[in-house]
Protein backbone atom coordinates (compact mmCIF):
# COMPACT_ATOMS: atom_id res chain seq x y z
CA UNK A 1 145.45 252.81 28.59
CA UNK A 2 143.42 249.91 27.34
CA UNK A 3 140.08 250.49 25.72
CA UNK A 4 138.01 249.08 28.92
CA UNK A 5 139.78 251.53 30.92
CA UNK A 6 139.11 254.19 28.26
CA UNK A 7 135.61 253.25 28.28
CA UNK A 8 134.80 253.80 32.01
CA UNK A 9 136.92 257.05 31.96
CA UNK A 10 134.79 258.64 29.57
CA UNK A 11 131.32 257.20 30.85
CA UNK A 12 128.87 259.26 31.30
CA UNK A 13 128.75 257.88 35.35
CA UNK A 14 131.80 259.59 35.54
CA UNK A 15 131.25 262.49 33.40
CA UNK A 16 132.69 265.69 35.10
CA UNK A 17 135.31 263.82 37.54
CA UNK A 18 138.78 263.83 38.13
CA UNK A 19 141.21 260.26 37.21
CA UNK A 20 142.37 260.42 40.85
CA UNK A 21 138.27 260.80 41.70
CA UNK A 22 137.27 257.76 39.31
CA UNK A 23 140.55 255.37 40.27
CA UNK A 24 139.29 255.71 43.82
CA UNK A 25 135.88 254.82 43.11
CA UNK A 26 136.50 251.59 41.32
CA UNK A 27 139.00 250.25 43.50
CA UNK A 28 136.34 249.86 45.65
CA UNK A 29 134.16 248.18 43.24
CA UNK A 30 133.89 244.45 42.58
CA UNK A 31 133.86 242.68 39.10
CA UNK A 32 132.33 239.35 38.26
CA UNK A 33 132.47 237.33 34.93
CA UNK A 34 129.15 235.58 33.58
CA UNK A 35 128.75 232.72 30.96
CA UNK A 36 126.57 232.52 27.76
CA UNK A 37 122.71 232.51 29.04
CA UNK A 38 123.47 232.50 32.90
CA UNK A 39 121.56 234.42 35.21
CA UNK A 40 123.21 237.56 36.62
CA UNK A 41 120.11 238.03 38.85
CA UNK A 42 116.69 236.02 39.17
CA UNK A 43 113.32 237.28 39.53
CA UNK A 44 112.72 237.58 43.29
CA UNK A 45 116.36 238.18 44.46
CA UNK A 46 116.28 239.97 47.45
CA UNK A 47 119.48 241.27 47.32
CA UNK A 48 121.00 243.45 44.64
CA UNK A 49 123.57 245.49 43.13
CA UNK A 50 123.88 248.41 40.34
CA UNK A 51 125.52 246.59 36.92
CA UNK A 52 127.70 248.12 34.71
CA UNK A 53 128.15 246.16 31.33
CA UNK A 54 132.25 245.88 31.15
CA UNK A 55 132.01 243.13 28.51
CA UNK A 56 129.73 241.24 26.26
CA UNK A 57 125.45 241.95 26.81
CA UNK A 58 123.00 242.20 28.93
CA UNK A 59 118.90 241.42 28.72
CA UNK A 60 116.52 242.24 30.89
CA UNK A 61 113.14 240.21 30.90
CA UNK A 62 109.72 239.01 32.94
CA UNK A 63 108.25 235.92 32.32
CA UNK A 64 104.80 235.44 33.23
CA UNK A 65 102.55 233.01 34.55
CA UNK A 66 102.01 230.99 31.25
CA UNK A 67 105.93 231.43 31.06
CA UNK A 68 106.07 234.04 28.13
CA UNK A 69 108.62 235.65 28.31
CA UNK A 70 108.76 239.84 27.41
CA UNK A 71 112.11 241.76 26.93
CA UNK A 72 112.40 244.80 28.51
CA UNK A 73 115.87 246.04 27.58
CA UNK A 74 119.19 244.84 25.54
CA UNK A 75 122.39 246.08 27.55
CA UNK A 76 125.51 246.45 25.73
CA UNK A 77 128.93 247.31 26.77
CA UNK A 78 128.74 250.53 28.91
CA UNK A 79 125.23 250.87 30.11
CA UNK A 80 123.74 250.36 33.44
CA UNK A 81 121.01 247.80 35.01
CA UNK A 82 119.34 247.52 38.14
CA UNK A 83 119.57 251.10 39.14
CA UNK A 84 116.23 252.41 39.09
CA UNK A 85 115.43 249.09 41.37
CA UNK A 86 118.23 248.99 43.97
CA UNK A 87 117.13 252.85 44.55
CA UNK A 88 113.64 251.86 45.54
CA UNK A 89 114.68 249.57 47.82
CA UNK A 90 112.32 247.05 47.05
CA UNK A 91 111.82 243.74 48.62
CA UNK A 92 112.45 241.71 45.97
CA UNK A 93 113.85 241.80 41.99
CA UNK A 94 110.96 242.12 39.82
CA UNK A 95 112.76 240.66 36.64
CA UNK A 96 115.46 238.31 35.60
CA UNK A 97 119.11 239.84 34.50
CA UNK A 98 120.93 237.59 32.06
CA UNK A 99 123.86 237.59 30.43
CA UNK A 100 123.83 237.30 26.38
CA UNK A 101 127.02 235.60 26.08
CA UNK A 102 130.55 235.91 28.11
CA UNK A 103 130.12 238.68 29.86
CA UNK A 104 132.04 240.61 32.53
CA UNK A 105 130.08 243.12 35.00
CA UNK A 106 130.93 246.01 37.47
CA UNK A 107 129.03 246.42 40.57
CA UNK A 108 128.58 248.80 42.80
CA UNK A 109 126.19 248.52 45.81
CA UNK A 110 123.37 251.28 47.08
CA UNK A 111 125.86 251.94 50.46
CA UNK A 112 129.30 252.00 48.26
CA UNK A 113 127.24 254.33 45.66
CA UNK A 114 125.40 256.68 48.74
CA UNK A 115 128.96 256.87 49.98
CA UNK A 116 130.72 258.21 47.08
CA UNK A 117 127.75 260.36 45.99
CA UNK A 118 128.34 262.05 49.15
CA UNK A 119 132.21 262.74 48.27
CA UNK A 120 131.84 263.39 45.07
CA UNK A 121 128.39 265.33 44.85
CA UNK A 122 129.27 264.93 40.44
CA UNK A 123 128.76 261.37 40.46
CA UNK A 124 124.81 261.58 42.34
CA UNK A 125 124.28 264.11 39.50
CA UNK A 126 125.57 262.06 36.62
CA UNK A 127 123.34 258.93 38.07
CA UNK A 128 120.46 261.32 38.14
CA UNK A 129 120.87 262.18 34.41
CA UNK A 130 121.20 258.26 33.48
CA UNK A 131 117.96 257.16 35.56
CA UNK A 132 115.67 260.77 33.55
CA UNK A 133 117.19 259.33 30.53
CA UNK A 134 116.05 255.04 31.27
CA UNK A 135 112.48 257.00 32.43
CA UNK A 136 112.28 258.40 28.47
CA UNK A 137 113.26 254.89 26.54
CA UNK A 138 110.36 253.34 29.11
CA UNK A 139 108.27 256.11 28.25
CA UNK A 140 108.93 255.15 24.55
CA UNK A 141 108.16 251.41 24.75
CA UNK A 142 105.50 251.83 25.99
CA UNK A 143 103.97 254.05 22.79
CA UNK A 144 105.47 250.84 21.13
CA UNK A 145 103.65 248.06 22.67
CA UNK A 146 100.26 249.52 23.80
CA UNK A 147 99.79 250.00 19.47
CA UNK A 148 97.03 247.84 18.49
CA UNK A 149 98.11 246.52 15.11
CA UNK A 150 101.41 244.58 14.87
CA UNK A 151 102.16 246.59 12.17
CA UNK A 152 101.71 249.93 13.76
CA UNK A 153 104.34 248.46 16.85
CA UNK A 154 106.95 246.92 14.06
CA UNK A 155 106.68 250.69 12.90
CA UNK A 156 106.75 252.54 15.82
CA UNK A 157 110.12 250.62 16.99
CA UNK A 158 111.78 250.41 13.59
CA UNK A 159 111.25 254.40 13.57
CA UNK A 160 112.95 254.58 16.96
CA UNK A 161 115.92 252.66 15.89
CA UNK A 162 116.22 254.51 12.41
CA UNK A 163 116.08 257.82 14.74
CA UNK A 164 118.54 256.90 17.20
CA UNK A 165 120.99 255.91 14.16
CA UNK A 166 120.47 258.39 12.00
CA UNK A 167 119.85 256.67 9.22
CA UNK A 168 117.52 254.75 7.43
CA UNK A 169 119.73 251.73 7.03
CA UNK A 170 120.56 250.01 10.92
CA UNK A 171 120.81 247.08 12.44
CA UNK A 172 118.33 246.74 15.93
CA UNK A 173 120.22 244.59 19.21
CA UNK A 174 117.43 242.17 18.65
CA UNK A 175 116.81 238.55 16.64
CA UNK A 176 113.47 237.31 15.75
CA UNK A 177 112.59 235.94 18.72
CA UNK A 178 113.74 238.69 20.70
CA UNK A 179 112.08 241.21 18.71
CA UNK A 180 108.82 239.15 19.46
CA UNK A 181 109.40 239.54 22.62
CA UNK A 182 109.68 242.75 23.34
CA UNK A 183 107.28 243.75 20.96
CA UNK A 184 104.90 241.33 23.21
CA UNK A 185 103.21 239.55 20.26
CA UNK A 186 103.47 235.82 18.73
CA UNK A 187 106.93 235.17 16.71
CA UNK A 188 104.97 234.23 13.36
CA UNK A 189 102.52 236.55 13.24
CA UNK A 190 105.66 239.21 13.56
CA UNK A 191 107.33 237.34 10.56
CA UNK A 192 104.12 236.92 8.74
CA UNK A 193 103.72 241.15 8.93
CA UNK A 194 107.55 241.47 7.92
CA UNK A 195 107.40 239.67 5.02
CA UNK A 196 103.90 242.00 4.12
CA UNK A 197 105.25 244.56 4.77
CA UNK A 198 108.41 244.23 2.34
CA UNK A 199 106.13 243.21 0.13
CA UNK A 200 104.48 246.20 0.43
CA UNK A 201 107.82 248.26 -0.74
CA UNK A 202 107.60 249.64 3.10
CA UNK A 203 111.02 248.05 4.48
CA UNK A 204 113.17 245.65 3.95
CA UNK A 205 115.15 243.47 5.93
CA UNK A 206 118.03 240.25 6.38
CA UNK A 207 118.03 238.73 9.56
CA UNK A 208 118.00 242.15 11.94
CA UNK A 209 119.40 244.90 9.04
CA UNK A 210 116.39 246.92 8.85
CA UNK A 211 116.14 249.41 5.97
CA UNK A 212 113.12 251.91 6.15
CA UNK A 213 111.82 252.77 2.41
């Protein structure tokens, strides 16, 4: 068994459920490769499947009217876009999907995904679990970005990322750019506080190793 298949038999989508259960879900399922920077799905698509990363990465974004662009999420191999939105069955995509580099992705549409929730009651359950845990890691940016102080948001999300690594030493999905970004605030300002704040003996950092002193 190769490691994508390994992968997908031990996601947590499928957590619970039998090989014969799983083989006869994604036979049903289509896959679609994506180059470096091209647009999985545009703001305003009407029309739109759930994404599972198979290969490569994922970002979600908005871009504004002044055409700043904020990052809501970094997808990696494994994890899931477009859920919580293809479940509210709204109108029209409110944020672009792009892929990070070569990447391959799984789909799986509301109707295919309604009609194997039904026969397999495990996999509606499993889903469920995956959107409560997206709800927390909104619920979490948000304390990030609504800080006042750059400072207090650079701290807030490098204490997340030492957290979710367990260590103090980590490296965050994000460049300088990116972590501008998402943090919604200008790129040198952000490097400007950085370099303070090694200064300061409080981190230090090359390129996106973080250490937390």
């Amino acid at each position: 068994m190769n490691k994508l298949f390994q992968m997908l038999y031990s996601h947590e989508l499928f957590s619970g459920m039998r090989k014969i259960e799983i083989d006869d879900i994604l036979s049903k399922l289509r896959k679609k490769d994506y180059d470096h920077e091209t647009l999985i799905y545009a703001i305003g698509e009407k029309q739109f499947s759930i994404g599972m990363v198979l290969v490569g990465n994922v970002s979600i974004n908005k871009i504004d009217y002044w055409g700043n662009r904020s990052i809501i999420a970094k997808l990696k191999q494994g994890e899931i876009f477009a859920e919580a939105f293809a479940f509210s069955e709204l109108d029209e995509l409110p944020v672009n999907i792009v892929a990070d580099k070569n990447t391959e992705v799984l789909f799986i549409s509301v109707e295919q995904f309604v009609f194997f929730g039904v026969k397999y009651p495990q996999l509606m359950k499993n889903m469920m679990k995956i959107l409560a845990k997206k709800n927390l890691y909104l619920t979490k940016k948000m304390d990030v970005i609504t800080k006042q102080r750059i400072r207090d948001k650079v701290l807030s999300y490098l204490s997340a990322q030492a957290e979710e690594h367990g260590m103090y030493t980590f490296t965050i999905p994000l460049n300088r750019n990116e972590l501008a970004d998402f943090l919604s605030v200008d790129r040198s300002a952000l490097s400007n506080e950085l370099s303070k704040m090694q200064k300061e003996g409080i981190l230090t950092y090359h390129k996106n190793v973080f250490t937390l002193l």
